[in-house]
PDB file of N, CA and C in Angstrom:
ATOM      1  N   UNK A   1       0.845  -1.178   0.000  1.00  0.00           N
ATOM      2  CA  UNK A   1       0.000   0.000   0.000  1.00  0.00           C
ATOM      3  C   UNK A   1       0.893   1.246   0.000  1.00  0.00           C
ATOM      4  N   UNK A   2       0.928   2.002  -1.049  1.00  0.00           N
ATOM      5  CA  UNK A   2       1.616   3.447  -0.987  1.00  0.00           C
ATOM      6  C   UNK A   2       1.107   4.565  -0.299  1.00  0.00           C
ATOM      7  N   UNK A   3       1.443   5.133   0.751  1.00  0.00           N
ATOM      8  CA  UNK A   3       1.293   6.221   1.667  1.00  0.00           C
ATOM      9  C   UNK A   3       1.115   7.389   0.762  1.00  0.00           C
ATOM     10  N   UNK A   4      -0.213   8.043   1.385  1.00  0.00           N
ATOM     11  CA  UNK A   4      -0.597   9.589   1.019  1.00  0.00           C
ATOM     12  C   UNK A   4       0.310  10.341   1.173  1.00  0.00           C
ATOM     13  N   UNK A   5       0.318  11.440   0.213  1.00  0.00           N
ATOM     14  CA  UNK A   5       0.972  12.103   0.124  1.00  0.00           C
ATOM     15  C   UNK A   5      -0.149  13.643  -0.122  1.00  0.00           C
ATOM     16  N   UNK A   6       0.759  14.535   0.611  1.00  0.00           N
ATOM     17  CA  UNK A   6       0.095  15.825   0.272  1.00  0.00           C
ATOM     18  C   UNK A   6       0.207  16.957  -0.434  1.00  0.00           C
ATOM     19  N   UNK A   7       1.648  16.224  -1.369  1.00  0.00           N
ATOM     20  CA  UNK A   7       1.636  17.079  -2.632  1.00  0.00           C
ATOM     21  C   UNK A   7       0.734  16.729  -3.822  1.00  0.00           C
ATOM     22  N   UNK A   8       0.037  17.773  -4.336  1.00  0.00           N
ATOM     23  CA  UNK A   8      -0.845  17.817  -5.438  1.00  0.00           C
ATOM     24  C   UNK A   8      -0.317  18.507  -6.286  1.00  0.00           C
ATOM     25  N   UNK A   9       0.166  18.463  -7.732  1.00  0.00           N
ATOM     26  CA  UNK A   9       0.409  18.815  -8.989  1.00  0.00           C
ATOM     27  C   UNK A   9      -0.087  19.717  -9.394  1.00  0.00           C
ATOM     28  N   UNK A  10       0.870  21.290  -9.914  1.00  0.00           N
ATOM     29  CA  UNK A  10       0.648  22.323 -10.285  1.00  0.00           C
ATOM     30  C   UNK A  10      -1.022  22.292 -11.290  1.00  0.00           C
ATOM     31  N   UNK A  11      -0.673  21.282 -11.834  1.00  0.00           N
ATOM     32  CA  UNK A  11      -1.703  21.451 -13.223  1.00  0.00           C
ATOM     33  C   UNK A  11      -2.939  20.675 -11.951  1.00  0.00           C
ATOM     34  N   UNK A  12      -3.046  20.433 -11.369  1.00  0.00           N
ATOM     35  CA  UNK A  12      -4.289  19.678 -10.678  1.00  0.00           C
ATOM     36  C   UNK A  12      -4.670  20.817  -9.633  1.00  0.00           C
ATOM     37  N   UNK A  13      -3.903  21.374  -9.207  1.00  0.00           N
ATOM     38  CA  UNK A  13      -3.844  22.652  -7.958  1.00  0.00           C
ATOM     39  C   UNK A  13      -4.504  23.714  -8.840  1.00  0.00           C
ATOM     40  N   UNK A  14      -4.520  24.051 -10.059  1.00  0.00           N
ATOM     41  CA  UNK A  14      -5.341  25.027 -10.617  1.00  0.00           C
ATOM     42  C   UNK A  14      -6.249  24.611 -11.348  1.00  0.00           C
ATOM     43  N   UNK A  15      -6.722  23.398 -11.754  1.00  0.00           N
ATOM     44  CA  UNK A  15      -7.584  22.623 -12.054  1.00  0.00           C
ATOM     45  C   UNK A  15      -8.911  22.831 -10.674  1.00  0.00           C
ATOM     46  N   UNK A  16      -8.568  22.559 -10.087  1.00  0.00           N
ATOM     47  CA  UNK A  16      -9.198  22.341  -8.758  1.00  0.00           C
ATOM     48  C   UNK A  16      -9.839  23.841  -8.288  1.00  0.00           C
ATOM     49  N   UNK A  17      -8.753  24.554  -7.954  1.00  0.00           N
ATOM     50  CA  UNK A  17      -9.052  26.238  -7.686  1.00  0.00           C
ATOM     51  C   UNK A  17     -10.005  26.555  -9.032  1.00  0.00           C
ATOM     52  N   UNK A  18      -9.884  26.355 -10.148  1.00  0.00           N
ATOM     53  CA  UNK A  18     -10.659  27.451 -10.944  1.00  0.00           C
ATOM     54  C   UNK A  18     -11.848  25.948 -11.490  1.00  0.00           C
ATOM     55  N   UNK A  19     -12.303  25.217 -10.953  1.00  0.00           N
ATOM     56  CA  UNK A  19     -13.523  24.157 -11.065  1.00  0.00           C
ATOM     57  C   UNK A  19     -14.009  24.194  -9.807  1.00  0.00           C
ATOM     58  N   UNK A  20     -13.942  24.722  -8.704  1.00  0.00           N
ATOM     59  CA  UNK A  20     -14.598  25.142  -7.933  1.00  0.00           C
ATOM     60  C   UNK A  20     -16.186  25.166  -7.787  1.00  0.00           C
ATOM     61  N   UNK A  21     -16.732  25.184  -7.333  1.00  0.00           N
ATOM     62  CA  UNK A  21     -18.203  25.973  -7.154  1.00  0.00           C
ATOM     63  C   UNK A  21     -18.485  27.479  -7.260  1.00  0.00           C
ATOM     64  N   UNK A  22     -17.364  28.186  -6.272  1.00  0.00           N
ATOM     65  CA  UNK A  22     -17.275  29.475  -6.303  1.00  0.00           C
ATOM     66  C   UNK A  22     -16.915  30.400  -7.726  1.00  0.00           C
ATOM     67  N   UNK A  23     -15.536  29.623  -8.283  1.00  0.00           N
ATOM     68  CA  UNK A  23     -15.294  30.010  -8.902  1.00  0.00           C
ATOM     69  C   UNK A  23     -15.880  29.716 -10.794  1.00  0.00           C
ATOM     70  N   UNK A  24     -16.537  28.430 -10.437  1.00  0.00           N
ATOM     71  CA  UNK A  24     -17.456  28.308 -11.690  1.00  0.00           C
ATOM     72  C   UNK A  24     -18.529  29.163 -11.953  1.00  0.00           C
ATOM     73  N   UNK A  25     -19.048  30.151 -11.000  1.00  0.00           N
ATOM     74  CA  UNK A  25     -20.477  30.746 -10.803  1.00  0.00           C
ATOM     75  C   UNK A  25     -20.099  32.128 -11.008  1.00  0.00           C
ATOM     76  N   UNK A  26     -18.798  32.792 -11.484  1.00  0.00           N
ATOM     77  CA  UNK A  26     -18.385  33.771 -11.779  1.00  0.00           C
ATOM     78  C   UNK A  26     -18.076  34.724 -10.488  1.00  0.00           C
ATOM     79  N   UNK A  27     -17.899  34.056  -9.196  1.00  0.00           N
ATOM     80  CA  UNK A  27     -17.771  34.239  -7.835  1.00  0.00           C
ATOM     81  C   UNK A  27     -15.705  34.901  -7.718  1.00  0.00           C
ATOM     82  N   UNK A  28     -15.502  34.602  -6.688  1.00  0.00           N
ATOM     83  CA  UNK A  28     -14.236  35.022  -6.364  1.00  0.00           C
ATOM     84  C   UNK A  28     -13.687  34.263  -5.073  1.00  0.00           C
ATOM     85  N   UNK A  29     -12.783  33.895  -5.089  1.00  0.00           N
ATOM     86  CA  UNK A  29     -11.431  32.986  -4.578  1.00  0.00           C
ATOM     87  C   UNK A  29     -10.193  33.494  -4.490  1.00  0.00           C
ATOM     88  N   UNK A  30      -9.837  32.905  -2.961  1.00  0.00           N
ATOM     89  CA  UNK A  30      -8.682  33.745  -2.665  1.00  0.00           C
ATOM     90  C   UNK A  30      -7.603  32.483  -2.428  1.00  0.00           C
ATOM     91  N   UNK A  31      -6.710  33.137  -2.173  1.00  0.00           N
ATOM     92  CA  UNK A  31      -5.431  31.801  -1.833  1.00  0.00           C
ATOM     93  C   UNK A  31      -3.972  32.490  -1.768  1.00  0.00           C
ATOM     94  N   UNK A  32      -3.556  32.047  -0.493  1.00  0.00           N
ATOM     95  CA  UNK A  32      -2.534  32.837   0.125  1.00  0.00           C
ATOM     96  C   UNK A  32      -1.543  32.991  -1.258  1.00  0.00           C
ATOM     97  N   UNK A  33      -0.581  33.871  -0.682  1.00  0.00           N
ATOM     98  CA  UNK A  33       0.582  34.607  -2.019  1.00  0.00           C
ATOM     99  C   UNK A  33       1.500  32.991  -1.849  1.00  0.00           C
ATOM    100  N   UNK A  34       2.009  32.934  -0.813  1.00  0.00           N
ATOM    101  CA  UNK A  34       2.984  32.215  -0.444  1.00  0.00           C
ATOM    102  C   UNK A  34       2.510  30.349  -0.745  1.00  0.00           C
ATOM    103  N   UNK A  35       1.629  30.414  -0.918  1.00  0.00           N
ATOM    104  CA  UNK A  35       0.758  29.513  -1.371  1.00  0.00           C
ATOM    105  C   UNK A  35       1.036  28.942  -2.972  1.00  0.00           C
ATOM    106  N   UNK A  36       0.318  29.889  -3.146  1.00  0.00           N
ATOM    107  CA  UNK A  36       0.645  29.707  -4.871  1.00  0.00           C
ATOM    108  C   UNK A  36       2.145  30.212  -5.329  1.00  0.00           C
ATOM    109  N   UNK A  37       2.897  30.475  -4.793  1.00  0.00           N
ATOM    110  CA  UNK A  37       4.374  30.380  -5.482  1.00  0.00           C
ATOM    111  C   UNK A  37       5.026  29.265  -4.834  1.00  0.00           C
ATOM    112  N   UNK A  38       4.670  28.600  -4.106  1.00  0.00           N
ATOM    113  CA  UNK A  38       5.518  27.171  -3.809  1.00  0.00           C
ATOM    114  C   UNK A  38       5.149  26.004  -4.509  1.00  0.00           C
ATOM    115  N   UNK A  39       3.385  26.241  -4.709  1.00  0.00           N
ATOM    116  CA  UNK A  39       2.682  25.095  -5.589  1.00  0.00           C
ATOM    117  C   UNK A  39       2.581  25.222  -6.916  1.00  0.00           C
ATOM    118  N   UNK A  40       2.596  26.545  -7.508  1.00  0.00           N
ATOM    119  CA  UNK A  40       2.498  26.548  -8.981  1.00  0.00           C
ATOM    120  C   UNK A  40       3.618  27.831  -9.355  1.00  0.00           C
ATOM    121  N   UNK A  41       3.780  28.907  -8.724  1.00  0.00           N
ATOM    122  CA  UNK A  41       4.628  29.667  -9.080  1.00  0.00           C
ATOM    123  C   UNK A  41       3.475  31.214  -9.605  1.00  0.00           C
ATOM    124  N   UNK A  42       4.304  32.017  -9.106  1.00  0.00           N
ATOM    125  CA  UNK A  42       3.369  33.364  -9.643  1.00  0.00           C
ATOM    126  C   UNK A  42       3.358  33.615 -10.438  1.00  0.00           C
ATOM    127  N   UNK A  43       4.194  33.565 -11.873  1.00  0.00           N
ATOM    128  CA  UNK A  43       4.444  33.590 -13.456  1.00  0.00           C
ATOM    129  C   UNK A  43       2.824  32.927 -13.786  1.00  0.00           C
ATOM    130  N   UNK A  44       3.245  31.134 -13.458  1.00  0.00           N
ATOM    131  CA  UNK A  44       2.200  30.827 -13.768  1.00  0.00           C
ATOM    132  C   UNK A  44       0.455  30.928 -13.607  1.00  0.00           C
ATOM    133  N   UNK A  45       0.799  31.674 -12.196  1.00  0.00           N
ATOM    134  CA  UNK A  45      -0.736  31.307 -11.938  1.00  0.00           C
ATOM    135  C   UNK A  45      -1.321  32.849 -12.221  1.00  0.00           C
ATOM    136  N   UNK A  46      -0.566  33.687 -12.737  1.00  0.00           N
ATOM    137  CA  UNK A  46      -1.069  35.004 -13.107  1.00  0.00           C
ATOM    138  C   UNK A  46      -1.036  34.412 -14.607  1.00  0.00           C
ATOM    139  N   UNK A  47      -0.409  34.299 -15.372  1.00  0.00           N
ATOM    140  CA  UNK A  47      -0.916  33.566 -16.708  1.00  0.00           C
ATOM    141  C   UNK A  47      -1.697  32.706 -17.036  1.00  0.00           C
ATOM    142  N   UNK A  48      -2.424  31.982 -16.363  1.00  0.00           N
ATOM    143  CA  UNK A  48      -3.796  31.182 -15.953  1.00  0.00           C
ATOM    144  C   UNK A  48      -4.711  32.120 -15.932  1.00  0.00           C
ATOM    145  N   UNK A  49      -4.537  32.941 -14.875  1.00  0.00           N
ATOM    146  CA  UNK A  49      -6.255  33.812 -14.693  1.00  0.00           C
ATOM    147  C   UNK A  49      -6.287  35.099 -15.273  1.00  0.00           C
ATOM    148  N   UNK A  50      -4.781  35.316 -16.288  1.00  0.00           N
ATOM    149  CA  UNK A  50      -5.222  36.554 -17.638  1.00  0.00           C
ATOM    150  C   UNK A  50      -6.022  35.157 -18.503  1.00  0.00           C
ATOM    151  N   UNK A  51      -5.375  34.376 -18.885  1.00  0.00           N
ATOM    152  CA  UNK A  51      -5.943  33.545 -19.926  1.00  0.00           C
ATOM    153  C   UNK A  51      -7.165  32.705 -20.087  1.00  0.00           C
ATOM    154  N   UNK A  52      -7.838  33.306 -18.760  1.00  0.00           N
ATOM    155  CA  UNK A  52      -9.145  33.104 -18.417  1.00  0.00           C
ATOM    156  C   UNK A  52      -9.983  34.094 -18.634  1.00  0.00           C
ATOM    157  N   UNK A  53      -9.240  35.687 -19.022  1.00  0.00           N
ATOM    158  CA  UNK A  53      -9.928  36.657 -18.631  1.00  0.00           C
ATOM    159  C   UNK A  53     -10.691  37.270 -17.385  1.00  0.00           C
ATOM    160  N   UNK A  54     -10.085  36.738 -16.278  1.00  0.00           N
ATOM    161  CA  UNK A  54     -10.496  36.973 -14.847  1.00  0.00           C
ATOM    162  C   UNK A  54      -9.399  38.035 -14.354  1.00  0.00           C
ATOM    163  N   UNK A  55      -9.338  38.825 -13.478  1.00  0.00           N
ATOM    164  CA  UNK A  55      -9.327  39.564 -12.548  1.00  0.00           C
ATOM    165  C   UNK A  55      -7.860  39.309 -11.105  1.00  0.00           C
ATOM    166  N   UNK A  56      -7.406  39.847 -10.903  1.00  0.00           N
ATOM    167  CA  UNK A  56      -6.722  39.317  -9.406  1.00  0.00           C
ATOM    168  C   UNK A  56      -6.614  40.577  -8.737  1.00  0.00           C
ATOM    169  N   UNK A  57      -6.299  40.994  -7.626  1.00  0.00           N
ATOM    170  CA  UNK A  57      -5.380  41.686  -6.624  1.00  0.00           C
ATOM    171  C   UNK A  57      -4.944  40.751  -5.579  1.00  0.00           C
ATOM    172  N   UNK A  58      -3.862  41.571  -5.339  1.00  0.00           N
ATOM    173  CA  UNK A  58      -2.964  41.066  -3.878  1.00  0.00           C
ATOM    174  C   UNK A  58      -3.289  41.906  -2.882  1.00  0.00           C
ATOM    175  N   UNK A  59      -3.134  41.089  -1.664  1.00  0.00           N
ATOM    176  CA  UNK A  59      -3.836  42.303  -0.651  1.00  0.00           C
ATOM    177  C   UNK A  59      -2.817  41.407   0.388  1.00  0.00           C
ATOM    178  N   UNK A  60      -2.635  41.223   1.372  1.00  0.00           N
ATOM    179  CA  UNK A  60      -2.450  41.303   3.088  1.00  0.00           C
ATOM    180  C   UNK A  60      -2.028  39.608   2.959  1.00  0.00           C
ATOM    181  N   UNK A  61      -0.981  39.458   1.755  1.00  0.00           N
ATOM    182  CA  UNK A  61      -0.240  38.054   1.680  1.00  0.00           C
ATOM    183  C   UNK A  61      -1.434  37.427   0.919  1.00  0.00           C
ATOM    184  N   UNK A  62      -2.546  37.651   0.201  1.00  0.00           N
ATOM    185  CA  UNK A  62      -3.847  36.716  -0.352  1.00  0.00           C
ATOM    186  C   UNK A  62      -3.534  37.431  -1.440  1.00  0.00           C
ATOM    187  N   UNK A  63      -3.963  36.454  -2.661  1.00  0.00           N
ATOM    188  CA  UNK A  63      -4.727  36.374  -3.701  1.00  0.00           C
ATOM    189  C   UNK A  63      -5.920  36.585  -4.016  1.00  0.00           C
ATOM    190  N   UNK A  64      -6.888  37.718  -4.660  1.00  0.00           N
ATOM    191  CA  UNK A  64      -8.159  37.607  -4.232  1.00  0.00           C
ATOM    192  C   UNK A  64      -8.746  37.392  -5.732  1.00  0.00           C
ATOM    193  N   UNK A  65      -9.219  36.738  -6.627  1.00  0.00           N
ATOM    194  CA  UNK A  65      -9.689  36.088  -8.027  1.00  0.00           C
ATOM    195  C   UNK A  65     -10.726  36.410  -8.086  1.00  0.00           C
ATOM    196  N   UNK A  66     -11.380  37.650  -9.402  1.00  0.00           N
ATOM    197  CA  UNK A  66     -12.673  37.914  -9.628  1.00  0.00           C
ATOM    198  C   UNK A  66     -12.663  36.857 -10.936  1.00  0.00           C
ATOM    199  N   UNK A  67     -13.568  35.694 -10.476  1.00  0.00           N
ATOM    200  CA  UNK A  67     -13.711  34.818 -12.287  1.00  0.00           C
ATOM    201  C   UNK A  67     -14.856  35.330 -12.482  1.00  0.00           C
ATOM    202  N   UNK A  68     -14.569  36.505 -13.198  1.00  0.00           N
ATOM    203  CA  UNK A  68     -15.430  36.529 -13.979  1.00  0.00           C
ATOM    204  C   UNK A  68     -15.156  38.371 -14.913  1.00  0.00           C
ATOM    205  N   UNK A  69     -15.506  38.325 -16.202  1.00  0.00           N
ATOM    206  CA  UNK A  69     -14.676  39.572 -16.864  1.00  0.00           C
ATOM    207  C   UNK A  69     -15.496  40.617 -16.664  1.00  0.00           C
ATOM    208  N   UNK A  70     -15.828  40.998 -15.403  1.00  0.00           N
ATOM    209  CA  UNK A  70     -16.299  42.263 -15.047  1.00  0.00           C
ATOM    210  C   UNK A  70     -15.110  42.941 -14.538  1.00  0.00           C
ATOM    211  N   UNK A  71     -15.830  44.604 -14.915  1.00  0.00           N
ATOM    212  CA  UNK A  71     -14.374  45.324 -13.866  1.00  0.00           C
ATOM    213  C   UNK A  71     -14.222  45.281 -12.709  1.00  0.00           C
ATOM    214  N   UNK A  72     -13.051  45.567 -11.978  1.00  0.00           N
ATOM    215  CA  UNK A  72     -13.010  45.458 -10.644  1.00  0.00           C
ATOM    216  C   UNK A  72     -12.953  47.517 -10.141  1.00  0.00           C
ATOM    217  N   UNK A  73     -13.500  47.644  -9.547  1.00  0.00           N
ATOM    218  CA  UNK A  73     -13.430  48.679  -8.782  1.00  0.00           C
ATOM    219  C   UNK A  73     -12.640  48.894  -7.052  1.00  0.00           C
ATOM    220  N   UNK A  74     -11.756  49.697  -6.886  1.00  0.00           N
ATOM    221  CA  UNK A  74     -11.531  50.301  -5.494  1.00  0.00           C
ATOM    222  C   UNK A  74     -11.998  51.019  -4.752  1.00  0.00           C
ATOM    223  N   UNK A  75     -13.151  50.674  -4.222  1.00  0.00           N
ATOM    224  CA  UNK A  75     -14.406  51.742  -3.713  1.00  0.00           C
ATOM    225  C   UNK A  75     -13.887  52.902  -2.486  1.00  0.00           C
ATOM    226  N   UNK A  76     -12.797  52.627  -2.090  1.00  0.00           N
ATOM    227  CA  UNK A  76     -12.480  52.923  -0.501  1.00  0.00           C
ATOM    228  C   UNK A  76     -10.502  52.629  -0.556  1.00  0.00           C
TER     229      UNK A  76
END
């Protein structure tokens, strides 16, 4: 029997994040900075969600993902 493991694969780690519930419904998803540059890298995962036509800011070490191609506004 081969022991679990809790690394999951770049291409499955954004598979997963952008098949979501949240993020299928044109919702928004966050995920730490430090997060996504150890598991997929920030090159990549900002070239994922232009090539989705979605949205990001960085805020307070998070990722915050508008899926969906509306504008984003800074109200405050």
């Amino acid at each position: 029997m081969q022991p679990m493991t809790n690394h999951m694969s770049p291409d499955r780690w954004m598979t997963q994040m952008f098949s979501a519930r949240t993020a299928a419904e044109g919702g928004i998803v966050r995920r730490r900075v430090s997060d996504v540059e150890r598991l997929v890298g920030r090159e990549r995962f900002v070239r994922e969600v232009k090539r989705r036509g979605y949205r990001a800011i960085e805020n307070g070490g998070h990722f915050i993902v508008f899926c969906n191609a509306e504008p984003v506004k800074i109200v405050v």
